[in-house]
PDB file of N, CA and C in Angstrom:
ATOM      1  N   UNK A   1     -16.885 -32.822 -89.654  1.00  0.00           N
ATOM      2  CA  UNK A   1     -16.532 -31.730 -88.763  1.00  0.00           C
ATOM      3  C   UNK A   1     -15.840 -30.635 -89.576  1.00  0.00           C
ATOM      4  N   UNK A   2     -16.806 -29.372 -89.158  1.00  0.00           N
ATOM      5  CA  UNK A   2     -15.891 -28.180 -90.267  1.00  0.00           C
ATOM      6  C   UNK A   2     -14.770 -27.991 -88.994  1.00  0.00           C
ATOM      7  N   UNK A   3     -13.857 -27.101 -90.033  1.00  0.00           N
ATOM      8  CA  UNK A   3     -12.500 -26.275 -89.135  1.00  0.00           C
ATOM      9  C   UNK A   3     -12.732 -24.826 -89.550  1.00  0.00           C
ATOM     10  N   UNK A   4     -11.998 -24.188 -88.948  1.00  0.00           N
ATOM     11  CA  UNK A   4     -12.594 -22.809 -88.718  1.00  0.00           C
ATOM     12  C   UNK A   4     -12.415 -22.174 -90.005  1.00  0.00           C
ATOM     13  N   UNK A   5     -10.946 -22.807 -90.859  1.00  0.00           N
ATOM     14  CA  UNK A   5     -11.193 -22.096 -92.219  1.00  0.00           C
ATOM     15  C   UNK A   5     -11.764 -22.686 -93.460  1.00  0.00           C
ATOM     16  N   UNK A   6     -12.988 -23.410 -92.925  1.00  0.00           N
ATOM     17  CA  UNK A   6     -14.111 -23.794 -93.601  1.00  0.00           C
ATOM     18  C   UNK A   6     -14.045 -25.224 -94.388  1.00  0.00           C
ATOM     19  N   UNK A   7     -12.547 -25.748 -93.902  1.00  0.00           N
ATOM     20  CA  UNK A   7     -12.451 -26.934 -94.696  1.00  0.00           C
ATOM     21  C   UNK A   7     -12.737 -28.475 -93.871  1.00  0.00           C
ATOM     22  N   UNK A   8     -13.310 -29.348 -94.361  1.00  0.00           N
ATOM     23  CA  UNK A   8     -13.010 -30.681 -93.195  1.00  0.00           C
ATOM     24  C   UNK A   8     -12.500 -31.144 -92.870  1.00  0.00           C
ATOM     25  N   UNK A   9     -12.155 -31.599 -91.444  1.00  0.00           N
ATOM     26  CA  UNK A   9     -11.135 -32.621 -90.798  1.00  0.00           C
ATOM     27  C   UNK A   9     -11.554 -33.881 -91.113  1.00  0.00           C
ATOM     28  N   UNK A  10     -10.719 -34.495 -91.235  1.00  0.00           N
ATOM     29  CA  UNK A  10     -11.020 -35.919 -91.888  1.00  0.00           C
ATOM     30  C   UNK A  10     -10.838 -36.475 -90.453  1.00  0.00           C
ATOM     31  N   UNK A  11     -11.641 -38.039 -90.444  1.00  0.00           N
ATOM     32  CA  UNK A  11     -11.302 -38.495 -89.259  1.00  0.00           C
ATOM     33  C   UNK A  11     -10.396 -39.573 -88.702  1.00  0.00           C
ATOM     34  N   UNK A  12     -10.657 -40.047 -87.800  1.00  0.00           N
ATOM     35  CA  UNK A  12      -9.314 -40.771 -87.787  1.00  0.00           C
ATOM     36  C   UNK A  12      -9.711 -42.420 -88.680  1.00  0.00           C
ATOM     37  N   UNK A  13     -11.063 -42.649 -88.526  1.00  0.00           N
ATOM     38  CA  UNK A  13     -11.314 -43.889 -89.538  1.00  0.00           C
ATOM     39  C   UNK A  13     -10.515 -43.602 -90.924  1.00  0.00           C
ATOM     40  N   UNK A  14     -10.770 -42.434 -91.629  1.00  0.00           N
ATOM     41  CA  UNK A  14     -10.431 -41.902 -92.694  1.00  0.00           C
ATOM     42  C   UNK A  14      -8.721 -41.975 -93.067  1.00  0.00           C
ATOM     43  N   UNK A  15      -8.670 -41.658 -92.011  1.00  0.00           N
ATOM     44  CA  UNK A  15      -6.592 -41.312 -92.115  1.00  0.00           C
ATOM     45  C   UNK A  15      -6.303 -42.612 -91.733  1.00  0.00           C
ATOM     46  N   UNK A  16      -6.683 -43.516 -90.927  1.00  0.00           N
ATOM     47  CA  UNK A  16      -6.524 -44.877 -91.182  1.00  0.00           C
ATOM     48  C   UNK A  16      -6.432 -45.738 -92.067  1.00  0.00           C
ATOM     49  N   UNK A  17      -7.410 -45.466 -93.108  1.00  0.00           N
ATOM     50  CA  UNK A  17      -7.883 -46.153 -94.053  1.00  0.00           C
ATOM     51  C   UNK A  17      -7.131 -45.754 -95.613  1.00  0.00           C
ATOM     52  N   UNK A  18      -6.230 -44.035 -95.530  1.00  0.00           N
ATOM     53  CA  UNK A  18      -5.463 -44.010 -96.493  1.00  0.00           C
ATOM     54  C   UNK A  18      -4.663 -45.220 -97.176  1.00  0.00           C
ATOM     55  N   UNK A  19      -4.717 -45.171 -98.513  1.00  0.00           N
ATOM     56  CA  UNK A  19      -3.614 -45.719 -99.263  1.00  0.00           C
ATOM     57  C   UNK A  19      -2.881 -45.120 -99.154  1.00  0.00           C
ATOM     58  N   UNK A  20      -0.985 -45.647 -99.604  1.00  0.00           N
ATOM     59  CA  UNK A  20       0.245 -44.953 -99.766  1.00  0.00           C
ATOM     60  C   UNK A  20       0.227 -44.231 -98.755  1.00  0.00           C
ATOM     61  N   UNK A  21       1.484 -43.071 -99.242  1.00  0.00           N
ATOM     62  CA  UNK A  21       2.252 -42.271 -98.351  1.00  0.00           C
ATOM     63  C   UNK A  21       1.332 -40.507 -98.186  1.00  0.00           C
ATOM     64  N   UNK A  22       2.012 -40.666 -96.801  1.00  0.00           N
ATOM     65  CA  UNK A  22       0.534 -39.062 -96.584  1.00  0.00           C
ATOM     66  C   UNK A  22       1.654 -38.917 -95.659  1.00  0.00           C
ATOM     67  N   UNK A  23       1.506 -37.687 -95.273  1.00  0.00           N
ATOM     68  CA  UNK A  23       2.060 -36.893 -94.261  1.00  0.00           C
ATOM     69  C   UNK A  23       0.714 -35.845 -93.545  1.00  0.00           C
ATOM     70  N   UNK A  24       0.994 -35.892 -92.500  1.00  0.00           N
ATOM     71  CA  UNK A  24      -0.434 -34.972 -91.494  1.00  0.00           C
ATOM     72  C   UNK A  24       0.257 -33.867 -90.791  1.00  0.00           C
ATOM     73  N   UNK A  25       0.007 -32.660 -91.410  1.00  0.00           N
ATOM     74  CA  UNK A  25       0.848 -31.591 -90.652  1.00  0.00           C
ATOM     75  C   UNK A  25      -0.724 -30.695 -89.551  1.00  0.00           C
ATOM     76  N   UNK A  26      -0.355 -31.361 -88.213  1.00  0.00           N
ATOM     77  CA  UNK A  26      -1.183 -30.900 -87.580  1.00  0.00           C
ATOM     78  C   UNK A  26      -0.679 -29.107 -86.867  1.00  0.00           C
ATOM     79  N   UNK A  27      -1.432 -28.104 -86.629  1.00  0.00           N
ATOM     80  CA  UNK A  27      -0.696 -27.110 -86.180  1.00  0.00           C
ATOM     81  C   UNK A  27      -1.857 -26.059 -86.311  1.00  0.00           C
ATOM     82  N   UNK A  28      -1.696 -24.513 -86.045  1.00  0.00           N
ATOM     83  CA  UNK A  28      -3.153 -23.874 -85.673  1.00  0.00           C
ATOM     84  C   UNK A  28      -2.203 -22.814 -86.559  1.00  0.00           C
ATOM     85  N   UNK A  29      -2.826 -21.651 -87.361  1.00  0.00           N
ATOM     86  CA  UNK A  29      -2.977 -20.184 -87.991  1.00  0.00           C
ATOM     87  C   UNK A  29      -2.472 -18.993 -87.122  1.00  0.00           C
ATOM     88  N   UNK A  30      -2.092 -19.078 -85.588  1.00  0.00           N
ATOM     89  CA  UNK A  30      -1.794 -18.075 -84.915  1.00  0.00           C
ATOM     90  C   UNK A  30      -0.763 -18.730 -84.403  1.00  0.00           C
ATOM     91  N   UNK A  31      -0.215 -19.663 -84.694  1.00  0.00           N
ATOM     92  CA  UNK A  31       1.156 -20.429 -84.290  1.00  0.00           C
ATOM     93  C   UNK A  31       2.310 -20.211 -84.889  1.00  0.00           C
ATOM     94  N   UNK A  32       3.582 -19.783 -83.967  1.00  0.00           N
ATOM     95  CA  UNK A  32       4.833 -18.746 -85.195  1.00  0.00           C
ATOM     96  C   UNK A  32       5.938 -19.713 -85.103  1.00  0.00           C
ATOM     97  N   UNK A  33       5.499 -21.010 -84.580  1.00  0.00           N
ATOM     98  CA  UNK A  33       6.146 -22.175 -84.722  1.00  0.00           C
ATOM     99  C   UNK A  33       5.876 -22.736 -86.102  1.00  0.00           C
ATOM    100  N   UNK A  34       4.911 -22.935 -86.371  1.00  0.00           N
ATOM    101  CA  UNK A  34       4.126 -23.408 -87.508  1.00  0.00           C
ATOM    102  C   UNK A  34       4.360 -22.557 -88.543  1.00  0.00           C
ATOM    103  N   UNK A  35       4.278 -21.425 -88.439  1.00  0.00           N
ATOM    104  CA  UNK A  35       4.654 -20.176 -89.339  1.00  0.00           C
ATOM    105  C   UNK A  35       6.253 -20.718 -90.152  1.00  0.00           C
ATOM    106  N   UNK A  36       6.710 -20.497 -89.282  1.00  0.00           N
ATOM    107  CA  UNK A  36       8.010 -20.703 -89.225  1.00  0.00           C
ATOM    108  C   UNK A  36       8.744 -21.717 -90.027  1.00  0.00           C
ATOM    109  N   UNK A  37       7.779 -23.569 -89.970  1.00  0.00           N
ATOM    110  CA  UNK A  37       8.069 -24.535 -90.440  1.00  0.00           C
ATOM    111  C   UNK A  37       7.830 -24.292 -91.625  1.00  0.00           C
ATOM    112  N   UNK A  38       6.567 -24.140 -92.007  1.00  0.00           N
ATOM    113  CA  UNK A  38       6.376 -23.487 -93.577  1.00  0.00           C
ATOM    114  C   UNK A  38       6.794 -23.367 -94.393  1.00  0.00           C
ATOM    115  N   UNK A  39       7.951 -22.686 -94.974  1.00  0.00           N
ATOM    116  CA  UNK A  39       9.055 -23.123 -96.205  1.00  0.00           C
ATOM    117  C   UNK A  39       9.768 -24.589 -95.918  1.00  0.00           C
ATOM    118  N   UNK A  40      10.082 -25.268 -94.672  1.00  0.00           N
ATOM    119  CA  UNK A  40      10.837 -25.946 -94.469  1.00  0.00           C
ATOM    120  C   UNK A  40      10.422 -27.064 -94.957  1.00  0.00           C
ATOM    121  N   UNK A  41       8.789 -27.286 -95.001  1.00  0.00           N
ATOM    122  CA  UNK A  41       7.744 -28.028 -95.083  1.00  0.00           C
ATOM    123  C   UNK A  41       7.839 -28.440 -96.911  1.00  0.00           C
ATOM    124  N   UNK A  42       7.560 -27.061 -96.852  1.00  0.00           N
ATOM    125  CA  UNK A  42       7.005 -26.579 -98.923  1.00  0.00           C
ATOM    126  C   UNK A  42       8.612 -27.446 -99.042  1.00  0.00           C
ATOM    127  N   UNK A  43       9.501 -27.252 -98.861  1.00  0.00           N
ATOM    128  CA  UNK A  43      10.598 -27.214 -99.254  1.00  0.00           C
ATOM    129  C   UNK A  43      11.259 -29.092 -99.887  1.00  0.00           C
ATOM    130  N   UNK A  44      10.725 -29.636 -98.517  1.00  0.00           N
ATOM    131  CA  UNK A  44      10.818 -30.953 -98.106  1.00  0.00           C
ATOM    132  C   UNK A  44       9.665 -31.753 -99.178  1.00  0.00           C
ATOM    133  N   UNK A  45       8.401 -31.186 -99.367  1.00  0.00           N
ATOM    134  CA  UNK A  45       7.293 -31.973-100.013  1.00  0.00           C
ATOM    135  C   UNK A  45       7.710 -32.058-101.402  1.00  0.00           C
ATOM    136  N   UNK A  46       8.526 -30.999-102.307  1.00  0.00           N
ATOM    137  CA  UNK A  46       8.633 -30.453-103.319  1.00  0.00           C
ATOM    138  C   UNK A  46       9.483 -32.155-104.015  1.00  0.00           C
ATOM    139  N   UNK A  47      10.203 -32.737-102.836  1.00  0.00           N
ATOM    140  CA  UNK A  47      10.556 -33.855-103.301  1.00  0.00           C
ATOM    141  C   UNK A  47      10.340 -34.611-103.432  1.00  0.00           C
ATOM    142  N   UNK A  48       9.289 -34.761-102.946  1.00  0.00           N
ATOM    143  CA  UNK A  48       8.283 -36.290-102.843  1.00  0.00           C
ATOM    144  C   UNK A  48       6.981 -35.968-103.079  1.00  0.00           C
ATOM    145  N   UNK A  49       7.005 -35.140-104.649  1.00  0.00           N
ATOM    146  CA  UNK A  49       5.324 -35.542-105.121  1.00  0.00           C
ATOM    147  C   UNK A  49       4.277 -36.075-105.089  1.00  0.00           C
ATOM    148  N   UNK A  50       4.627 -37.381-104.444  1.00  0.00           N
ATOM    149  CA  UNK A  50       3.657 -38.454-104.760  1.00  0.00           C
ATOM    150  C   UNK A  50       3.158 -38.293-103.608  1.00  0.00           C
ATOM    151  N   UNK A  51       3.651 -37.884-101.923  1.00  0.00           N
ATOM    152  CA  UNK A  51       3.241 -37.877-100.963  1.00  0.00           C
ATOM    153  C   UNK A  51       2.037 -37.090-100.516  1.00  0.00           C
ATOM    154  N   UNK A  52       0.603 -37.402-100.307  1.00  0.00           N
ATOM    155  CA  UNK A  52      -0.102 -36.444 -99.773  1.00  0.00           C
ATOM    156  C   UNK A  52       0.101 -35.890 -98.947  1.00  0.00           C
ATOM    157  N   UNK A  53      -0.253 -34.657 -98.609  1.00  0.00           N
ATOM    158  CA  UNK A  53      -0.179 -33.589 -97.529  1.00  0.00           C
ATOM    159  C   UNK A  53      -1.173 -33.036 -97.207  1.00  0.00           C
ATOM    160  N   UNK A  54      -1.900 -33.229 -95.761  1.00  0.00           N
ATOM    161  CA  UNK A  54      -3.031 -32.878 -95.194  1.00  0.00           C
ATOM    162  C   UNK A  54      -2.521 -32.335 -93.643  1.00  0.00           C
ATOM    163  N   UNK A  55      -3.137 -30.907 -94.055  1.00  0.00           N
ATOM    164  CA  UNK A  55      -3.001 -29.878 -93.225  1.00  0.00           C
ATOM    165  C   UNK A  55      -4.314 -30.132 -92.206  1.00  0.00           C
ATOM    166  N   UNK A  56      -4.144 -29.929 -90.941  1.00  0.00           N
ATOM    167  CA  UNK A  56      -4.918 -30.163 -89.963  1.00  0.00           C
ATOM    168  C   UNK A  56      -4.588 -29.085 -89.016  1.00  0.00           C
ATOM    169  N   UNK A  57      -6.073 -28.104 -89.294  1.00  0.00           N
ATOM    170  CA  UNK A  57      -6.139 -27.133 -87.874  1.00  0.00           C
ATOM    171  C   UNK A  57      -6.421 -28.161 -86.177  1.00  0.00           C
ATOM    172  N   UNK A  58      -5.597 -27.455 -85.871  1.00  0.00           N
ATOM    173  CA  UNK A  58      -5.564 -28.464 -84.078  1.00  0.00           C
ATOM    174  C   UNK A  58      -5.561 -27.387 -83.105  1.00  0.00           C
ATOM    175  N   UNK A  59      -6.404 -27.749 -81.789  1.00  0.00           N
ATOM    176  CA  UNK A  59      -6.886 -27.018 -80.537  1.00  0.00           C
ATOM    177  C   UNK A  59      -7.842 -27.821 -79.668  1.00  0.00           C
ATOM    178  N   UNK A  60      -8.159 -27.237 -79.143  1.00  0.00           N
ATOM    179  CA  UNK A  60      -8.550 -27.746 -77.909  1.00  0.00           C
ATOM    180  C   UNK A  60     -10.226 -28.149 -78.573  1.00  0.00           C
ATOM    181  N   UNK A  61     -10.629 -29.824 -78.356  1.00  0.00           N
ATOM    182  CA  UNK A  61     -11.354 -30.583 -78.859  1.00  0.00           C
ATOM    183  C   UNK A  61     -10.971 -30.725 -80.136  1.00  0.00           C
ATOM    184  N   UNK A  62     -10.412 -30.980 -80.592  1.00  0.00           N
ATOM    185  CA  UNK A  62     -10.020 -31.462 -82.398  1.00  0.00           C
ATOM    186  C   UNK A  62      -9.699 -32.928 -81.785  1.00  0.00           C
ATOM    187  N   UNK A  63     -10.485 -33.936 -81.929  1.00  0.00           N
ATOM    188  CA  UNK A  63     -10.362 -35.382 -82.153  1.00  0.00           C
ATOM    189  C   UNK A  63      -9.150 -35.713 -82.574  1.00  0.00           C
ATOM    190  N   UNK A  64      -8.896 -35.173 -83.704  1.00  0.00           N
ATOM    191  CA  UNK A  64      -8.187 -36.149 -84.771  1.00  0.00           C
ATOM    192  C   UNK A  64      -6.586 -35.933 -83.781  1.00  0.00           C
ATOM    193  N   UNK A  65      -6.329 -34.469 -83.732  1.00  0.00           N
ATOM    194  CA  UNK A  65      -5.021 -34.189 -83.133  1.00  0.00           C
ATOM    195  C   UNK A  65      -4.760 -35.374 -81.385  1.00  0.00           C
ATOM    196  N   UNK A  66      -6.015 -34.991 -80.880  1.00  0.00           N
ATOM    197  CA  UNK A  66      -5.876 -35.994 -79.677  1.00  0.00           C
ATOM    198  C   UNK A  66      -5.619 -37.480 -79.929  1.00  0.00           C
ATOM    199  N   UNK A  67      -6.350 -38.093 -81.026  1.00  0.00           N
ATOM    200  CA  UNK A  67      -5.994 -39.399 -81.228  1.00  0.00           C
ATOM    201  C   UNK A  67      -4.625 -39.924 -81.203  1.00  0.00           C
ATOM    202  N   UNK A  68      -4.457 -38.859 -82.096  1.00  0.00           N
ATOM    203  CA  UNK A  68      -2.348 -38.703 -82.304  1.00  0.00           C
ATOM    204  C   UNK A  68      -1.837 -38.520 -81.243  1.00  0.00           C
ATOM    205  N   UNK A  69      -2.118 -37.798 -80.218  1.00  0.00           N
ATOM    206  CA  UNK A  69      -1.513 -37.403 -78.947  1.00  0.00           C
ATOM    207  C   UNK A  69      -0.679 -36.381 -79.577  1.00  0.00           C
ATOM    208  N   UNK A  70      -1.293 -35.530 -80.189  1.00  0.00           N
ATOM    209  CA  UNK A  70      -0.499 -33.993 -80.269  1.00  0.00           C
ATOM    210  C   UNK A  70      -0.052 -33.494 -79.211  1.00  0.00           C
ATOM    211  N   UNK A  71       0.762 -32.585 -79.312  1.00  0.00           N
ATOM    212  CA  UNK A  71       0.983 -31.528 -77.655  1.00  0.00           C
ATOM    213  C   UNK A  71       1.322 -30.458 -78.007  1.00  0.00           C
ATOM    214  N   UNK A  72       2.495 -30.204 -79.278  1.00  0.00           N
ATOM    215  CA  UNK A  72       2.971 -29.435 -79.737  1.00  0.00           C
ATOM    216  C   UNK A  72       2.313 -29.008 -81.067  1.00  0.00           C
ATOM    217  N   UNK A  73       2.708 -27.961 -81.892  1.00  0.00           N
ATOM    218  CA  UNK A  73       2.709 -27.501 -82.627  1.00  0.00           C
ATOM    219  C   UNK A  73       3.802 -26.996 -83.645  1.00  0.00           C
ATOM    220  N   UNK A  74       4.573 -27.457 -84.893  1.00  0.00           N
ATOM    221  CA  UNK A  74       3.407 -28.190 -85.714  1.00  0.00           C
ATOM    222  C   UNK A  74       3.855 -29.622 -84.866  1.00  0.00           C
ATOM    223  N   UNK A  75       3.343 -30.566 -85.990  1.00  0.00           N
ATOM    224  CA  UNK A  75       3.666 -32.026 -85.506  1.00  0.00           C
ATOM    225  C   UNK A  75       3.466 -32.556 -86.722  1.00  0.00           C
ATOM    226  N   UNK A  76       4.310 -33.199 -87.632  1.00  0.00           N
ATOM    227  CA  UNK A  76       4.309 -34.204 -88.800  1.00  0.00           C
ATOM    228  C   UNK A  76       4.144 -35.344 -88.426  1.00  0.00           C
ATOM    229  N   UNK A  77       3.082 -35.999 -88.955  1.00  0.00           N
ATOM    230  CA  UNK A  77       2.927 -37.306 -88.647  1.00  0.00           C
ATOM    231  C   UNK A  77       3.105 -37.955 -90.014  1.00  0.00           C
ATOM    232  N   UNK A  78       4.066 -38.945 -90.102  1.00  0.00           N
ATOM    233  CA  UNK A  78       4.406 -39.362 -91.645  1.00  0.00           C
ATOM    234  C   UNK A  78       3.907 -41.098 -91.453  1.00  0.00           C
ATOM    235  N   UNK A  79       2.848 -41.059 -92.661  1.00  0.00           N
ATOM    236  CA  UNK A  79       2.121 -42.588 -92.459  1.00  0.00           C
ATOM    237  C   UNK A  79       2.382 -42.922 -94.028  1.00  0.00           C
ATOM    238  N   UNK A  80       2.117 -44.479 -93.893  1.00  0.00           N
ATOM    239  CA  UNK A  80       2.031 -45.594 -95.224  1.00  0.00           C
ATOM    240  C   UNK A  80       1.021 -46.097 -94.922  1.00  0.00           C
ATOM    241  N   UNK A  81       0.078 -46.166 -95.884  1.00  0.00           N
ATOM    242  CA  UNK A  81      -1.120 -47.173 -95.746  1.00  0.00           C
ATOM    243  C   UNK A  81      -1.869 -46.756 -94.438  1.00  0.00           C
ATOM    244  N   UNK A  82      -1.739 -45.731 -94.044  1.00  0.00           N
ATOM    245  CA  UNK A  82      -2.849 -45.486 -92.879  1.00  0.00           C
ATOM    246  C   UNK A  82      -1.836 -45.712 -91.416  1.00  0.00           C
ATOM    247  N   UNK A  83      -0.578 -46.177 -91.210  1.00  0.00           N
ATOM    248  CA  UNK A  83      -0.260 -46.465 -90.110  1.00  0.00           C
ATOM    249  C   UNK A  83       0.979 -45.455 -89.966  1.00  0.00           C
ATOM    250  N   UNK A  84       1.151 -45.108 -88.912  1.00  0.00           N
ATOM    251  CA  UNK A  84       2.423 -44.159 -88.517  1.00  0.00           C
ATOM    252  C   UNK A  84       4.044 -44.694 -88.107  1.00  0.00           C
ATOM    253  N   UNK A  85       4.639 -44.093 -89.378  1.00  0.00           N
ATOM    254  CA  UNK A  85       5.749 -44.532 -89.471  1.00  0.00           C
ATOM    255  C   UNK A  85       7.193 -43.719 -88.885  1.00  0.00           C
ATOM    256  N   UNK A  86       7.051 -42.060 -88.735  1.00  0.00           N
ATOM    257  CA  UNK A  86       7.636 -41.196 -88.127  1.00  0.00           C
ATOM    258  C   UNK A  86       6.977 -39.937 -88.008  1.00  0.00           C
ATOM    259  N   UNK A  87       7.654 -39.644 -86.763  1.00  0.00           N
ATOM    260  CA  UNK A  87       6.774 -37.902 -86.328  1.00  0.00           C
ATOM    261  C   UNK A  87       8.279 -37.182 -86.387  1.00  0.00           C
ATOM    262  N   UNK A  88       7.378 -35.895 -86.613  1.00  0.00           N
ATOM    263  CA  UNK A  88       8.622 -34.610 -86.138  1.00  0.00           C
ATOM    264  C   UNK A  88       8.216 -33.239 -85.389  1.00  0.00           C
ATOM    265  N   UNK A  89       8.455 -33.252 -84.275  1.00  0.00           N
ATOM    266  CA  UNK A  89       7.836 -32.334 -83.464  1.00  0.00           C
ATOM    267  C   UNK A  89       8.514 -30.864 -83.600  1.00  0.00           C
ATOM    268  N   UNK A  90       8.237 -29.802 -84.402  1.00  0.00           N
ATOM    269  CA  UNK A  90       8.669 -28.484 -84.762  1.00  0.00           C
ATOM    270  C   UNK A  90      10.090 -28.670 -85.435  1.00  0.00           C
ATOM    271  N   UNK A  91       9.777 -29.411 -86.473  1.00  0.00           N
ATOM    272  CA  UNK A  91      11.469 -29.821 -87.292  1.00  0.00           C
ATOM    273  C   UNK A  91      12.063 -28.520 -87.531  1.00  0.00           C
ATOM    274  N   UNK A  92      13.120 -28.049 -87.376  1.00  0.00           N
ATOM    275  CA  UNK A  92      14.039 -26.683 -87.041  1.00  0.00           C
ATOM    276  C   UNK A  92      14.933 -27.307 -88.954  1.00  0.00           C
ATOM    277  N   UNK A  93      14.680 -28.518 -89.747  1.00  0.00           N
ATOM    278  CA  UNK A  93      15.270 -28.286 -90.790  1.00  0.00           C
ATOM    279  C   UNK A  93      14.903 -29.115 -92.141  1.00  0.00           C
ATOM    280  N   UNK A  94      14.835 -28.617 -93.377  1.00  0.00           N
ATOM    281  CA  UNK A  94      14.030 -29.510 -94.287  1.00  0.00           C
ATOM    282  C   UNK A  94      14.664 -31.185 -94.504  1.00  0.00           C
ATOM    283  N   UNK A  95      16.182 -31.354 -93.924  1.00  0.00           N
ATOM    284  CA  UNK A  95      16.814 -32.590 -93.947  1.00  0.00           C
ATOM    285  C   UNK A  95      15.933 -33.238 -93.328  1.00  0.00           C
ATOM    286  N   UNK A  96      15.224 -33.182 -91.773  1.00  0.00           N
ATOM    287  CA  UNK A  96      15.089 -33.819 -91.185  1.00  0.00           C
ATOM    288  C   UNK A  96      13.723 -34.523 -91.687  1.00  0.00           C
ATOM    289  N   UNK A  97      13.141 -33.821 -92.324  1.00  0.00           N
ATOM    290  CA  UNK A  97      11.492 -33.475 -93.020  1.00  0.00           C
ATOM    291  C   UNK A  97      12.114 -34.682 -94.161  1.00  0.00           C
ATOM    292  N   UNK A  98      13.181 -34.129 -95.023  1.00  0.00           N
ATOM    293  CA  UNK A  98      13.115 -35.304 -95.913  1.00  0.00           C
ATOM    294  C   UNK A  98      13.371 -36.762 -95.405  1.00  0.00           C
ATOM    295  N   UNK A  99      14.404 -36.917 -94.819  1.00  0.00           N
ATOM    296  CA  UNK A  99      14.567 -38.251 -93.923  1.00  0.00           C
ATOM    297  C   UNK A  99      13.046 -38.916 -93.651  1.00  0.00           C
ATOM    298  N   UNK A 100      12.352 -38.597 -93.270  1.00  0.00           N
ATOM    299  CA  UNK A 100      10.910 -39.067 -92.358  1.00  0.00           C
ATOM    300  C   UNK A 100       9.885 -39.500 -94.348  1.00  0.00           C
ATOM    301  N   UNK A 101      10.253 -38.340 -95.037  1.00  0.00           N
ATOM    302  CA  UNK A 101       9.720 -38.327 -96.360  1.00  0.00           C
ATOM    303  C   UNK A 101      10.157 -39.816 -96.829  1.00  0.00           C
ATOM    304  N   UNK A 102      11.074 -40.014 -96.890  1.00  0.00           N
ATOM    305  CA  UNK A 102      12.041 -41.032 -97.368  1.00  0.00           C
ATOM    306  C   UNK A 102      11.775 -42.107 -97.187  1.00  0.00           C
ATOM    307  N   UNK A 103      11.111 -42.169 -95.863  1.00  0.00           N
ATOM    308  CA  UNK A 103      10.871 -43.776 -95.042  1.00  0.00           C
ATOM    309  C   UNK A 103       9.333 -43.962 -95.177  1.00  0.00           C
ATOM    310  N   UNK A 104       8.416 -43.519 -95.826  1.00  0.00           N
ATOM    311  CA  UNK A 104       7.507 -43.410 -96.396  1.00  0.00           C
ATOM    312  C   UNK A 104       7.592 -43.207 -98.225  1.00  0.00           C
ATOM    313  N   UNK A 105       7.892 -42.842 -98.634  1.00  0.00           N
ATOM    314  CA  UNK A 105       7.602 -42.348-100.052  1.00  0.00           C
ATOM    315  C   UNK A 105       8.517 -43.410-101.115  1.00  0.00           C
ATOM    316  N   UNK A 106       7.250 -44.476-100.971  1.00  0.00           N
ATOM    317  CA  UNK A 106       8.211 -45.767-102.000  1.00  0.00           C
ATOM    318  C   UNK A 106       8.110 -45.217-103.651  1.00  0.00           C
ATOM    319  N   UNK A 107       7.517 -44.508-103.758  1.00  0.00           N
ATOM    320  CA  UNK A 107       7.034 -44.346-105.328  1.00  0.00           C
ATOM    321  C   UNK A 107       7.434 -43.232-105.620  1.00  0.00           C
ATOM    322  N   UNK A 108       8.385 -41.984-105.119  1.00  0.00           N
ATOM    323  CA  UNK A 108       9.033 -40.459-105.432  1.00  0.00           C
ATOM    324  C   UNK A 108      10.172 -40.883-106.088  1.00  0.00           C
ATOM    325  N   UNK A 109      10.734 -42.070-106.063  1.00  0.00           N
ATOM    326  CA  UNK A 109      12.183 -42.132-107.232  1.00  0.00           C
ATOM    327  C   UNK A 109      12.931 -42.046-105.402  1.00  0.00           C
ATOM    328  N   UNK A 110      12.812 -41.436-104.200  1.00  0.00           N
ATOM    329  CA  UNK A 110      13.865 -40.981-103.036  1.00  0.00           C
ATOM    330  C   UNK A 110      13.369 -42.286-102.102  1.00  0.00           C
ATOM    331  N   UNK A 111      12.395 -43.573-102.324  1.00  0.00           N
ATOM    332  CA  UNK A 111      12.191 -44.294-101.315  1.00  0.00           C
ATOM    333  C   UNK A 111      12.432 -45.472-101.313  1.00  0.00           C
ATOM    334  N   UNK A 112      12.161 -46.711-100.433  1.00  0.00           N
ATOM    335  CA  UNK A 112      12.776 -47.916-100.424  1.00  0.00           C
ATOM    336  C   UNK A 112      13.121 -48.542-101.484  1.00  0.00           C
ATOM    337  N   UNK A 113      13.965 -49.249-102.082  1.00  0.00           N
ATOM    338  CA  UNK A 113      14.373 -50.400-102.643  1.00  0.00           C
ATOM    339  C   UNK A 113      13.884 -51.804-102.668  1.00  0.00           C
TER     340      UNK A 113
END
């Protein structure tokens, strides 16, 4: 499935089936919520290298966002191994972004013991 800015949505078999730590920042291009998170985001990832980050355009019929039960915009979905370990619905700060980073990201030097 293309997305409108020409790249693919992966599906949910796919994001299931990840190894390690990923984060899914679902959210749409005309959203000033999403806008907004954006440095907070860059800011938060910058610490946890190792973590993938897959940006997901979301709207009305996007599978992948419904599977999740999106509602809002953005929405971090922070997974290990394919399963969901914490969300953050329009995080207002990069602490909160790292916290969720943290409980995922065994291999950044910042995760479990």
């Amino acid at each position: 499935m293309q997305n409108p800015n020409g790249t693919t949505e992966p599906t949910r078999e796919e994001i299931d089936a990840l190894a390690g730590p990923a984060v899914i920042e679902f959210g749409a291009a005309h959203c000033g919520h999403c806008r907004a998170a954006q440095p907070l985001i860059a800011e938060a990832l910058l610490r946890s290298p190792g973590v993938r980050h897959i940006k997901v355009e979301d709207g009305p019929g996007r599978r992948l966002g419904r599977s999740f039960r999106v509602k809002l915009w953005p929405t971090l979905i922070f997974l290990r191994q394919g399963r969901e370990v914490a969300r953050l619905v329009r995080p207002a700060d990069a602490l909160a972004i790292e916290q969720a980073l943290r409980r995922i990201d065994t291999d950044g030097g910042q995760g479990e013991s």
